[in-house]
N, C-alpha and C. Protein backbone atom coordinates (compact mmCIF):
# COMPACT_ATOMS: atom_id res chain seq x y z
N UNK A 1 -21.54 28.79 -15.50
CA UNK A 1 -22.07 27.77 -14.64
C UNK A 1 -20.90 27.07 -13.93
N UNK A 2 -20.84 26.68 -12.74
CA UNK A 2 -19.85 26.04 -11.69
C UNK A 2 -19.80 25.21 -12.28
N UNK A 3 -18.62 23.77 -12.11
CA UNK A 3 -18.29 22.87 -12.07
C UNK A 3 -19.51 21.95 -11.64
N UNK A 4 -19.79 20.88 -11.41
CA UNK A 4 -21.24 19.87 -10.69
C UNK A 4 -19.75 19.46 -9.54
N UNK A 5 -20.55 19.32 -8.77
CA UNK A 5 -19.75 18.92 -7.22
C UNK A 5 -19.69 17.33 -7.23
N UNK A 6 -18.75 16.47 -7.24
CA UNK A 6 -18.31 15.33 -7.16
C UNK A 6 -19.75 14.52 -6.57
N UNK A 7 -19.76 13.48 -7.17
CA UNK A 7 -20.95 12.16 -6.14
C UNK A 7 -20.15 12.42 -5.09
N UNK A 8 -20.94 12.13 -3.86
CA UNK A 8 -20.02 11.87 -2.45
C UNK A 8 -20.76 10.48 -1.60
N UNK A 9 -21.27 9.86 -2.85
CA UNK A 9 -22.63 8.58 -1.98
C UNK A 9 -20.94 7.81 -1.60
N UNK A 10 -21.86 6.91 -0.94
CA UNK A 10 -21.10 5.90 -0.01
C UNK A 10 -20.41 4.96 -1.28
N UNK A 11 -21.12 4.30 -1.80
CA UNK A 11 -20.52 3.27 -2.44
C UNK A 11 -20.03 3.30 -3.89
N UNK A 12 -19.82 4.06 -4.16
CA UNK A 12 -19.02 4.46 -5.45
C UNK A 12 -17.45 4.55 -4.92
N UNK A 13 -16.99 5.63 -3.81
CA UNK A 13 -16.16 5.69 -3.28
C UNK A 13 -15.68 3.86 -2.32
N UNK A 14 -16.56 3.33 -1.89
CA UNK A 14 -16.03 2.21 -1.43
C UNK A 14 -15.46 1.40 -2.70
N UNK A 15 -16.48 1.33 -3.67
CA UNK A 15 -15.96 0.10 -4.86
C UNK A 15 -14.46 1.03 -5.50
N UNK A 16 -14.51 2.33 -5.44
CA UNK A 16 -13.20 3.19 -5.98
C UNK A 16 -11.84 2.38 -5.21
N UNK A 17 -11.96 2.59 -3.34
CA UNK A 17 -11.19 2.47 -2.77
C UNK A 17 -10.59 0.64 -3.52
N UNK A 18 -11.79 -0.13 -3.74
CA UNK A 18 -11.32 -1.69 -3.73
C UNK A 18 -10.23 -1.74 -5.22
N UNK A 19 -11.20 -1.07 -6.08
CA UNK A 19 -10.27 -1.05 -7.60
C UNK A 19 -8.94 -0.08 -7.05
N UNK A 20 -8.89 0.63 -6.70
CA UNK A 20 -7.48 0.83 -6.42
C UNK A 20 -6.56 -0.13 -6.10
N UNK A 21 -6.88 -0.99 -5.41
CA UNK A 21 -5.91 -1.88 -4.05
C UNK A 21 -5.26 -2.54 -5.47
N UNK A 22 -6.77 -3.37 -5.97
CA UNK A 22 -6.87 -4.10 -7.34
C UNK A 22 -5.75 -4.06 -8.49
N UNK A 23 -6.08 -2.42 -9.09
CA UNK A 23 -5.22 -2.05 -10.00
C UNK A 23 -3.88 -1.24 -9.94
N UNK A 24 -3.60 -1.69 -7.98
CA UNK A 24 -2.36 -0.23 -7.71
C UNK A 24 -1.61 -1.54 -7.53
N UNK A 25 -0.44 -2.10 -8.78
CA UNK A 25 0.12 -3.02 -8.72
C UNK A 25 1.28 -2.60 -7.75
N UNK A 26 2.11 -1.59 -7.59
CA UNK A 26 2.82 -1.11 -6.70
C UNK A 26 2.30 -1.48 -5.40
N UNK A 27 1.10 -1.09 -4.48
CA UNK A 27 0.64 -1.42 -3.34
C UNK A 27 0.70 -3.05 -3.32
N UNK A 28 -0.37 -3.46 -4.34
CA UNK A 28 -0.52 -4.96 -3.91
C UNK A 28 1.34 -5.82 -3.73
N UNK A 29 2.16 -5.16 -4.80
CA UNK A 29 3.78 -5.57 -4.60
C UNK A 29 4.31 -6.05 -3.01
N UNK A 30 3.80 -4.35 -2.89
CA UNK A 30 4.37 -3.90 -1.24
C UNK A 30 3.73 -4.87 -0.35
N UNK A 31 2.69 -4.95 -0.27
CA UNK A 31 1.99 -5.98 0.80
C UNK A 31 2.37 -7.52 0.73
N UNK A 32 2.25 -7.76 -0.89
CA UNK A 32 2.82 -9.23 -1.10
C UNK A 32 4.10 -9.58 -0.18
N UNK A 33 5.28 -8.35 -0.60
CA UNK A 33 6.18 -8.14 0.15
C UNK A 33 6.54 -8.41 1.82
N UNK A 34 5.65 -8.20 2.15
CA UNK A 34 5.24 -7.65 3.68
C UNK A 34 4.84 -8.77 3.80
N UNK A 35 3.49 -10.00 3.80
CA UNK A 35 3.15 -11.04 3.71
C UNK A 35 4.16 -12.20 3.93
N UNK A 36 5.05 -11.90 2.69
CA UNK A 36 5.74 -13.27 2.24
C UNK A 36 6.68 -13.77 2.96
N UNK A 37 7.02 -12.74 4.31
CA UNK A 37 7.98 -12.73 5.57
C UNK A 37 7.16 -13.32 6.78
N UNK A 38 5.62 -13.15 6.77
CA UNK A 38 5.00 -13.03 7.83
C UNK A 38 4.56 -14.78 8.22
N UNK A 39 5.11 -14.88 9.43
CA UNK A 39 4.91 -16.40 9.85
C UNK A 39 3.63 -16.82 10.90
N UNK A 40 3.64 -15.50 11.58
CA UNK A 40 2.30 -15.50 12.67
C UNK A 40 1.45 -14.63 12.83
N UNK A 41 0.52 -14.90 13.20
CA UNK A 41 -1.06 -13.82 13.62
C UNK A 41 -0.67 -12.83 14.13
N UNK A 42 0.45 -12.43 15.31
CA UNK A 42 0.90 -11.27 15.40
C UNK A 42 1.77 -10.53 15.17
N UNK A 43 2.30 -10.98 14.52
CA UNK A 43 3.41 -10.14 13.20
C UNK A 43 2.72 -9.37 11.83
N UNK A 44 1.55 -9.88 11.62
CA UNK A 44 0.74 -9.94 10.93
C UNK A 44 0.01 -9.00 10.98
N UNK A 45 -0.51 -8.62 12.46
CA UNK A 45 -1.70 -7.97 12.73
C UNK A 45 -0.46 -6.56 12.93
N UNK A 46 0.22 -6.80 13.23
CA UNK A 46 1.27 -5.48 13.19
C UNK A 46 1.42 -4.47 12.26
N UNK A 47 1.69 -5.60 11.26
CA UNK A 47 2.58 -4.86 10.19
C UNK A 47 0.94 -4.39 9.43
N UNK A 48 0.16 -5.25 9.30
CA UNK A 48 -1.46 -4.54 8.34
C UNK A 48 -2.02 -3.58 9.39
N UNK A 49 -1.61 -3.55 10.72
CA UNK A 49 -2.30 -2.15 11.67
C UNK A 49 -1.11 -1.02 11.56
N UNK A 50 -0.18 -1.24 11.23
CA UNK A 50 1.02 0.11 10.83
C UNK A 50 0.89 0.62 9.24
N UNK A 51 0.35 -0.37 8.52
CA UNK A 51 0.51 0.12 7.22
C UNK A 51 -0.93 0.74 7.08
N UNK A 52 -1.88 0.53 7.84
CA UNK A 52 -2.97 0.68 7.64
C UNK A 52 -3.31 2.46 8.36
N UNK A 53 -2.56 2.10 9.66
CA UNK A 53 -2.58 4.07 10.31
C UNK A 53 -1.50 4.69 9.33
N UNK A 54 -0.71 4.35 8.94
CA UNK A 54 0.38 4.89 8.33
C UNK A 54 -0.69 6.04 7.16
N UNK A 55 -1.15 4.34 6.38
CA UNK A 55 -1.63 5.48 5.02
C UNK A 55 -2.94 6.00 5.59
N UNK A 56 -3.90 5.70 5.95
CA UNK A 56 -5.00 6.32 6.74
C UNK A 56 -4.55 8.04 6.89
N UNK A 57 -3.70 8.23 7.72
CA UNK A 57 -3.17 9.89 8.44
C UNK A 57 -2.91 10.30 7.20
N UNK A 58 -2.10 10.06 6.06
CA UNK A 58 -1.63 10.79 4.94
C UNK A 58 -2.72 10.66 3.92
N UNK A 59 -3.79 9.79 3.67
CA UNK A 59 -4.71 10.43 3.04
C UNK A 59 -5.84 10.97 3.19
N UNK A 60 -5.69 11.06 4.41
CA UNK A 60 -7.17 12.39 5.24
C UNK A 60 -6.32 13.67 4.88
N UNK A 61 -4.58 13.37 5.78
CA UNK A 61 -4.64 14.99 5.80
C UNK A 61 -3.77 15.69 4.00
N UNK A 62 -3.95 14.64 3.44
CA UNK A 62 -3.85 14.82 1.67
C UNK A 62 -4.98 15.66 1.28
N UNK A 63 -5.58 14.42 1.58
CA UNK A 63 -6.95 14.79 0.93
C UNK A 63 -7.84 16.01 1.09
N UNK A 64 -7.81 16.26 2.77
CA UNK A 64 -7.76 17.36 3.13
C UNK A 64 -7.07 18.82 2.80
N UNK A 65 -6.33 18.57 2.25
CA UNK A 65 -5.12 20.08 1.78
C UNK A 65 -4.49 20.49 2.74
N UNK A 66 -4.13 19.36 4.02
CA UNK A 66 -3.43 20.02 4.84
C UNK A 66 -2.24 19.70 5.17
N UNK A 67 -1.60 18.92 3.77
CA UNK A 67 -0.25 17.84 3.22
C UNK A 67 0.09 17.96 2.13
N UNK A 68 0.77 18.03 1.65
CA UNK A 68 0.98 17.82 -0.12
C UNK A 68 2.53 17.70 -0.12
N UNK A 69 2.03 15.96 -1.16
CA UNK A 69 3.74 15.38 -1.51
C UNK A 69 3.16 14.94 -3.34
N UNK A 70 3.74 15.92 -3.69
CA UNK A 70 2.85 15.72 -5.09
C UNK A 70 3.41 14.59 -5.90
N UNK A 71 2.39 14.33 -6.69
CA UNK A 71 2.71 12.90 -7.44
C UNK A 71 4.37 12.19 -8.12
N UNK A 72 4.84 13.53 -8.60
CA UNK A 72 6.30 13.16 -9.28
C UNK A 72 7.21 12.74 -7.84
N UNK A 73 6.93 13.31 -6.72
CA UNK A 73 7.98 13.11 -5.43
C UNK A 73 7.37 11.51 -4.36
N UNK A 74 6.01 11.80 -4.51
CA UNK A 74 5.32 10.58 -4.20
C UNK A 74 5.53 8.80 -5.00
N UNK A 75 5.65 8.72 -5.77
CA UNK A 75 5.50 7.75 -6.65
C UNK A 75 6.73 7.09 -7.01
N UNK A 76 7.95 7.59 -7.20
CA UNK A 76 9.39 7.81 -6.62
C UNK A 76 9.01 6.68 -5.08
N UNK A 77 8.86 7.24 -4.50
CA UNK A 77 9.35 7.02 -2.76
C UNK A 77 8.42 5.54 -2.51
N UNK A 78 7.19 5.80 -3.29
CA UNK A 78 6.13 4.38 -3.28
C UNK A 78 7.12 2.79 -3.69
N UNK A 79 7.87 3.62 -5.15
CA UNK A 79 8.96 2.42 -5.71
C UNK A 79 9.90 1.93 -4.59
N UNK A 80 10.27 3.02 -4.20
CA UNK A 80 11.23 2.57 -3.14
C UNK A 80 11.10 1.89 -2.00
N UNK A 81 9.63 1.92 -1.33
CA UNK A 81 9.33 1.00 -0.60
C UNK A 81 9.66 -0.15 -0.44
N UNK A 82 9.18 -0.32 -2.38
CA UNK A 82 8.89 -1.92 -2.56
C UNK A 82 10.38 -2.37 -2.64
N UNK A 83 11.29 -1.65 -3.40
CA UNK A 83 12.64 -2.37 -3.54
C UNK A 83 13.37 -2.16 -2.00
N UNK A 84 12.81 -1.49 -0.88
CA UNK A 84 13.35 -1.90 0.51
C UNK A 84 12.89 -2.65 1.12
N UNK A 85 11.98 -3.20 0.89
CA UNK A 85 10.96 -4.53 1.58
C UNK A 85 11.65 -5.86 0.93
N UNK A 86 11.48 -5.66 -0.48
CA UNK A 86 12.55 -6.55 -0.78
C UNK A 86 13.49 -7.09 -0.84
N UNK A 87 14.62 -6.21 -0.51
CA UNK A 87 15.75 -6.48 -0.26
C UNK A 87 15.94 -6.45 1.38
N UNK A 88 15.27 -5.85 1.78
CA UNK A 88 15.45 -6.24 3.65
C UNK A 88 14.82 -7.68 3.80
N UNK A 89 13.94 -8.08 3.17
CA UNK A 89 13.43 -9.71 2.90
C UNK A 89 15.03 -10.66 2.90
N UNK A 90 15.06 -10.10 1.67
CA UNK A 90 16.83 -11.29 0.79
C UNK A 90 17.78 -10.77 2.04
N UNK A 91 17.75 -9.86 2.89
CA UNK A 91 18.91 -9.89 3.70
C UNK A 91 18.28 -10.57 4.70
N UNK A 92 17.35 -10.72 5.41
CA UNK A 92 16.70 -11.36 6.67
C UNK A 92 16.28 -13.08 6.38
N UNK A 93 16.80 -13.42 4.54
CA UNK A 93 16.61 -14.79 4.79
C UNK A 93 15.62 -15.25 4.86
N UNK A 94 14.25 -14.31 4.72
CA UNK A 94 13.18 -14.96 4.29
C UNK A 94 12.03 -14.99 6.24
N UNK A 95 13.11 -14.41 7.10
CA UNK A 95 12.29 -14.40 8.30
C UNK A 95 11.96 -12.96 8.26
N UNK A 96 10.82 -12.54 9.47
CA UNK A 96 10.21 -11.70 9.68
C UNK A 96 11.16 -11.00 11.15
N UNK A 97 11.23 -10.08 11.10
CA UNK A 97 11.28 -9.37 12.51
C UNK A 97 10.58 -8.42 13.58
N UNK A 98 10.55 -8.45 14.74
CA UNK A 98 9.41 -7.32 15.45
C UNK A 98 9.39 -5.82 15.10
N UNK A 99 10.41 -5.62 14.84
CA UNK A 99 10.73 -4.29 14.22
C UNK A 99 10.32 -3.64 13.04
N UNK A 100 9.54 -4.68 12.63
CA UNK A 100 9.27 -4.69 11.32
C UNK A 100 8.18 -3.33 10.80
N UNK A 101 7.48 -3.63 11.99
CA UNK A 101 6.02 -2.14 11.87
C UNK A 101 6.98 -0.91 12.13
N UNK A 102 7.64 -0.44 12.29
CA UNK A 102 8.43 0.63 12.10
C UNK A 102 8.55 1.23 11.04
N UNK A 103 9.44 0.33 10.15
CA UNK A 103 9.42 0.89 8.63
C UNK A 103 7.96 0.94 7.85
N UNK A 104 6.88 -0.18 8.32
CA UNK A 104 5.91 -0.38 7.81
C UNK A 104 5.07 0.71 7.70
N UNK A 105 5.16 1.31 9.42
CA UNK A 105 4.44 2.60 9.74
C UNK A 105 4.60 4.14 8.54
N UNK A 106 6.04 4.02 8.30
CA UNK A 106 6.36 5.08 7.65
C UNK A 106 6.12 4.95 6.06
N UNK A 107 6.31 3.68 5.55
CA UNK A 107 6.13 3.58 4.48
C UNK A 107 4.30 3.56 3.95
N UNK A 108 3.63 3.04 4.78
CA UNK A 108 2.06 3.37 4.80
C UNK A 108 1.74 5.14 4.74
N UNK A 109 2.70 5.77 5.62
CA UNK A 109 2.51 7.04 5.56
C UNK A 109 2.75 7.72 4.30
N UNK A 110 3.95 6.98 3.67
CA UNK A 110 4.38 7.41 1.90
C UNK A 110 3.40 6.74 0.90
N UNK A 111 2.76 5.66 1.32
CA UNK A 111 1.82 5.09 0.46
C UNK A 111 0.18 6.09 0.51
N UNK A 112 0.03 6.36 1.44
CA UNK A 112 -1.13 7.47 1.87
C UNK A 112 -1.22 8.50 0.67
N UNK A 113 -0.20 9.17 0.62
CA UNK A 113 -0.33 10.02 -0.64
C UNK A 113 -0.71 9.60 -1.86
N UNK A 114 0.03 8.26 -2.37
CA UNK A 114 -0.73 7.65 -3.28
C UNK A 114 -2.05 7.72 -3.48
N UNK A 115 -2.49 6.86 -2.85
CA UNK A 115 -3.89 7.00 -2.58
C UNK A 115 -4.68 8.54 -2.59
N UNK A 116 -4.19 9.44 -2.01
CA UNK A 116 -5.08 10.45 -1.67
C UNK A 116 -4.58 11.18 -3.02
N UNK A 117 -3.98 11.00 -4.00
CA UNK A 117 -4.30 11.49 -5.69
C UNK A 117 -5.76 11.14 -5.96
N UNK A 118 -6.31 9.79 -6.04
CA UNK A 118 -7.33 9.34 -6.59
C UNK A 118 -8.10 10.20 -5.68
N UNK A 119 -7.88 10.92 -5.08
CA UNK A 119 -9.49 11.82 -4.44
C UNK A 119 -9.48 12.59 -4.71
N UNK A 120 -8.19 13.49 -4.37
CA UNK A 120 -7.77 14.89 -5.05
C UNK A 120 -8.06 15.11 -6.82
N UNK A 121 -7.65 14.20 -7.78
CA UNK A 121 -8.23 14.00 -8.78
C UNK A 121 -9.62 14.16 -9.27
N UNK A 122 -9.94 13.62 -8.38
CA UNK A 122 -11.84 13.43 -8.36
C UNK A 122 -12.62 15.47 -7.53
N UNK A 123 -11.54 16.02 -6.94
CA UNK A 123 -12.89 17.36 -6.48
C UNK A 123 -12.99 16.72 -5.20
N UNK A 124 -12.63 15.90 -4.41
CA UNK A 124 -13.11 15.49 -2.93
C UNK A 124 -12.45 16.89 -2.14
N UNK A 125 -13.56 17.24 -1.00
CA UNK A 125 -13.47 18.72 -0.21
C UNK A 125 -12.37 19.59 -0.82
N UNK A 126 -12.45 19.54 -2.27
CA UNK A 126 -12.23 20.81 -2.73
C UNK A 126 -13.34 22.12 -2.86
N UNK A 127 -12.83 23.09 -2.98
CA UNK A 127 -13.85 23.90 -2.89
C UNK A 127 -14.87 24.10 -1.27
N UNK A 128 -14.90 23.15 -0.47
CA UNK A 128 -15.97 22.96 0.40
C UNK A 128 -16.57 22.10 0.28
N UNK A 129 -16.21 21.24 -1.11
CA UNK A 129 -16.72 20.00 -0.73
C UNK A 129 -17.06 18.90 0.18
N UNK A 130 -17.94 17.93 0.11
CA UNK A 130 -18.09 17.14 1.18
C UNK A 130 -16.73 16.06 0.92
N UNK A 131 -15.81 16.02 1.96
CA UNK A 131 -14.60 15.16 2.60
C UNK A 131 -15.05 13.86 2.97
N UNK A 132 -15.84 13.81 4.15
CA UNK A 132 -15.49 12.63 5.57
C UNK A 132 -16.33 11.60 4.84
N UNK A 133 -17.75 11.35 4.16
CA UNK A 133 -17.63 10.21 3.66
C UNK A 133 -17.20 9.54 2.40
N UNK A 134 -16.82 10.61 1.57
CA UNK A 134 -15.98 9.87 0.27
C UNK A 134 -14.82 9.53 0.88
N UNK A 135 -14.28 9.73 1.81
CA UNK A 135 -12.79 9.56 2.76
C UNK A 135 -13.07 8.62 2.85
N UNK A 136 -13.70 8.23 3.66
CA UNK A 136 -13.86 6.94 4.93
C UNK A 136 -14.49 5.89 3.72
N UNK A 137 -15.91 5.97 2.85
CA UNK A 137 -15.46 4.60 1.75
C UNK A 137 -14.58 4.59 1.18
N UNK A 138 -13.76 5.32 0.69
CA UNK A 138 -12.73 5.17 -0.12
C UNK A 138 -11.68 4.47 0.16
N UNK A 139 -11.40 4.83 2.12
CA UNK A 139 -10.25 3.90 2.82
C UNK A 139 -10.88 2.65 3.29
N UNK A 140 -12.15 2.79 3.50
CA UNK A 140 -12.64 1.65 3.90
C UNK A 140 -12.49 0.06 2.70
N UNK A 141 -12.87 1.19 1.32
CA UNK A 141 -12.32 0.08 0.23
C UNK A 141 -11.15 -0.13 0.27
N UNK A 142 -9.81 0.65 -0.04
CA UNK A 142 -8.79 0.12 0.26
C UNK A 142 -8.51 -1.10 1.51
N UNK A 143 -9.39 -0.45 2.42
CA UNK A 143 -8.91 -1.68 3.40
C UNK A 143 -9.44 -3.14 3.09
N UNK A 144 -10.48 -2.86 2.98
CA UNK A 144 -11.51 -4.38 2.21
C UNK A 144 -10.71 -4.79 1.03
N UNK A 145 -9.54 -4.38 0.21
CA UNK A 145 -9.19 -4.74 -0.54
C UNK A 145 -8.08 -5.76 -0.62
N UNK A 146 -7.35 -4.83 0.87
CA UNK A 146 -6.52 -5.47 1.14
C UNK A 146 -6.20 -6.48 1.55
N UNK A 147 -7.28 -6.56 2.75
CA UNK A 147 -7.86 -7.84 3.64
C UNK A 147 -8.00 -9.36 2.64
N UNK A 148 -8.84 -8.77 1.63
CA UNK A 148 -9.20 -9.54 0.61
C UNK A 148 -8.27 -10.38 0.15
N UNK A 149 -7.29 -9.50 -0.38
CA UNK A 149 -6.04 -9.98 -1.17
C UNK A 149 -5.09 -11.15 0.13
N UNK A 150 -4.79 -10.51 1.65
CA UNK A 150 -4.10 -10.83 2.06
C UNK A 150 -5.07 -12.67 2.57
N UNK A 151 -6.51 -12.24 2.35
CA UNK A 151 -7.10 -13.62 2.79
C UNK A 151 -6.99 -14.10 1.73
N UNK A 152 -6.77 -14.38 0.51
CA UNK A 152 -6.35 -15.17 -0.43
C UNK A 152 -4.74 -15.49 -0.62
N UNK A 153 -3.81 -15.03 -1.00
CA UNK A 153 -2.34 -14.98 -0.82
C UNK A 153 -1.79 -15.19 0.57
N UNK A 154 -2.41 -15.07 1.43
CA UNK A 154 -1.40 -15.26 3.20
C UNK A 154 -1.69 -17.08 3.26
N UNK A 155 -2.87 -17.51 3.12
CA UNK A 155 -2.73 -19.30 3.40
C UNK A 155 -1.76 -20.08 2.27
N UNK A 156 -2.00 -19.31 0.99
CA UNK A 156 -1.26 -20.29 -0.08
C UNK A 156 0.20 -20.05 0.41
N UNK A 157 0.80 -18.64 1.00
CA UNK A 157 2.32 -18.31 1.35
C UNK A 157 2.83 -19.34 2.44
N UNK A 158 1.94 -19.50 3.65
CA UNK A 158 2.21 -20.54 4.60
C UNK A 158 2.10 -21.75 4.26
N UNK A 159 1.54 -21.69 3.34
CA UNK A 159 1.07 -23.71 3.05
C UNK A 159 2.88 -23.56 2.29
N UNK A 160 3.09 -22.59 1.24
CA UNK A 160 4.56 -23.18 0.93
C UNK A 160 5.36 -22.85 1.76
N UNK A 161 5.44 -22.33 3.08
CA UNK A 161 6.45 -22.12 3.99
C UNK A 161 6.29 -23.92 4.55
N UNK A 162 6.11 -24.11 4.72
CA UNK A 162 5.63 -25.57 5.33
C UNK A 162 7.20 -26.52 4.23
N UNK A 163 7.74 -26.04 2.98
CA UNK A 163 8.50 -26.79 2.83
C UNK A 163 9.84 -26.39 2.87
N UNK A 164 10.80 -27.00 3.56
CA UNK A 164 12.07 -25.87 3.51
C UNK A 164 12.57 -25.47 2.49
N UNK A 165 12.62 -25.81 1.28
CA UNK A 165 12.73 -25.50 0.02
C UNK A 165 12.47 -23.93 -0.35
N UNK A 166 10.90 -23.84 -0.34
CA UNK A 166 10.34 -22.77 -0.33
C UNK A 166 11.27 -21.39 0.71
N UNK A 167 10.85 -21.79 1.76
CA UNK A 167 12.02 -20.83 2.56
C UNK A 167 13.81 -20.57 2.34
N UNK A 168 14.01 -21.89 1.69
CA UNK A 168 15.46 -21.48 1.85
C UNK A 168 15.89 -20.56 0.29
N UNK A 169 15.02 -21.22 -0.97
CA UNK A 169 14.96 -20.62 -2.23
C UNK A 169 14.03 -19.86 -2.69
N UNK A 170 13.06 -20.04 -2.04
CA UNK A 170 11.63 -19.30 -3.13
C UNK A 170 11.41 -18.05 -2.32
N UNK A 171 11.52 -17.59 -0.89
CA UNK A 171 10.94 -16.35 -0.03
C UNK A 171 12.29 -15.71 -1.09
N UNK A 172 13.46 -15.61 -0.69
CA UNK A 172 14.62 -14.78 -1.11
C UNK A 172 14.80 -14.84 -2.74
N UNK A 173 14.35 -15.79 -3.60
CA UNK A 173 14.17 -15.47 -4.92
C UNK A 173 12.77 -14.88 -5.25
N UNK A 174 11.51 -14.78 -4.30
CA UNK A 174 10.23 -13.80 -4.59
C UNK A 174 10.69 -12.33 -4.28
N UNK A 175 11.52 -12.40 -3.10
CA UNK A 175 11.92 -10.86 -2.18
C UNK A 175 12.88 -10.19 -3.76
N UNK A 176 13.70 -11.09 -4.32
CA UNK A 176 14.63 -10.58 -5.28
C UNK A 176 13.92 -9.59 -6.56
N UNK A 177 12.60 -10.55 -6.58
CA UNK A 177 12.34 -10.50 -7.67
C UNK A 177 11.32 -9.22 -7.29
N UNK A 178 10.62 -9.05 -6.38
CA UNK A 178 9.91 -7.79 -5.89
C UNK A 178 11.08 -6.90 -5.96
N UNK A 179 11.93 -6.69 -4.95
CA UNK A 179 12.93 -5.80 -4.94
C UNK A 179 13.44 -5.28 -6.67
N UNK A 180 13.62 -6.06 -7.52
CA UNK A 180 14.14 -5.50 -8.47
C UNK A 180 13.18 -4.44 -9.48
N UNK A 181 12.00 -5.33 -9.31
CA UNK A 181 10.67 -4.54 -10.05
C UNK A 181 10.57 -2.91 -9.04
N UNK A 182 10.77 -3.28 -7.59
CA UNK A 182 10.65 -1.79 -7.20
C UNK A 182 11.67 -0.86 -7.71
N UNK A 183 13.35 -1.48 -7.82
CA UNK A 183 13.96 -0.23 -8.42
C UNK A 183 14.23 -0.26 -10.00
N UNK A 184 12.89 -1.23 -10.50
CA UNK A 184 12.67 -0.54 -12.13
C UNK A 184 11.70 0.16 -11.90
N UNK A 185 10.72 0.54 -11.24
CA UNK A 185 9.70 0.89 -10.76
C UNK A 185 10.49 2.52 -10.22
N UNK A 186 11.28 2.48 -9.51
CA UNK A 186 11.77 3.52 -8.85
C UNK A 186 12.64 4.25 -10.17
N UNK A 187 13.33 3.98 -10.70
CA UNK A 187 14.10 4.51 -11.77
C UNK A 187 13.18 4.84 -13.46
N UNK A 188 12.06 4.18 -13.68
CA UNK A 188 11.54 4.70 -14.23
C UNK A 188 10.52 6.18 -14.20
N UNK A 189 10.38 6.18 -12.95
CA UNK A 189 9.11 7.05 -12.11
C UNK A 189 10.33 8.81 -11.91
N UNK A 190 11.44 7.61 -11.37
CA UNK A 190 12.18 9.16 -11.66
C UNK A 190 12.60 9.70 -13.03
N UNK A 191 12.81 8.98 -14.12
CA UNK A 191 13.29 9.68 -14.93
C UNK A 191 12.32 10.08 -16.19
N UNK A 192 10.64 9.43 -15.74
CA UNK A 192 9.90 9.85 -16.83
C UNK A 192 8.95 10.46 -15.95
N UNK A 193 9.28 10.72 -14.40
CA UNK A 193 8.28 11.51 -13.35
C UNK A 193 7.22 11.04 -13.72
């Protein structure tokens, strides 16, 4: 008897995509990261529309089988994100720059793979399986997750930007303290893959 072919309903895959965001302490890092620089609505809308096509393209065409950065080489490069967000934070002093969706873009593209394990895991258009809507809730949760997170954490970050304190000690001692967790994060991932 075959394998049973994966659920492919809508909302299993959406609530999947949200518990990811949830429990992928690495992602939520990275974004905190990304956030804790961000001073305006369009710096903002930048860097969550680069990180957002970034991983989008790498977990369709993951998920799809028409990419593969497998987990030991993936997860590695995810750490490293976070300890370059961080430390480009502690060097920039706690400001944001326009340039910023650049790296954002690419690193969403390394975060994509992440993500597209939890499908690949699951049987999504393997075999001939059905793809496009376990895809699309799945990113759609991630995105709702994110949103979520960043509408809770983005007002409390500005309300303490509001004291110079905060900016002159707390952005570059949060950036420190992200940055270092990414390269324990990065050095553990490599040496226990």
């Amino acid at each position: 008897m075959p394998p049973a072919a994966p659920d492919v309903s809508f909302g299993p895959f959406f609530r999947l995509g949200i518990e990811h965001i949830f429990t992928g302490y690495d992602h939520l890092l990275f974004l905190l990261a990304l956030l804790l620089v961000c001073t305006r609505w369009r710096e903002l809308l930048a860097i969550v529309t680069c990180f957002t096509v970034g991983h989008t393209v790498t977990l369709g065409l993951a998920t799809a089988g028409l990419v593969n950065l497998p987990p030991p080489v993936a997860e590695p490069l995810i750490a490293f994100t976070i300890l370059f967000v961080g430390v480009e934070n502690v060097l920039r002093r706690g400001t944001s720059g326009s340039a910023r969706w650049a790296p954002t873009l690419l690193f969403g593209l390394v975060h994509g793979f992440g993500f597209a394990t939890v499908l690949r895991d699951l049987g999504v258009g393997q075999q001939g399986g059905a793809l496009a809507r376990p895809l699309f809730a799945f990113n759609l949760g991630v995105e709702c997750g994110q949103l979520l997170f960043a509408a809770i954490v983005l007002p409390l970050l500005w309300r303490a930007r509001r004291h110079p304190a905060f900016v002159r000690t707390g952005v570059p001692a949060l950036s420190a303290l992200i940055a270092l967790t990414g390269f324990y994060w990065l050095v553990e991932r490599l040496l226990l893959g």
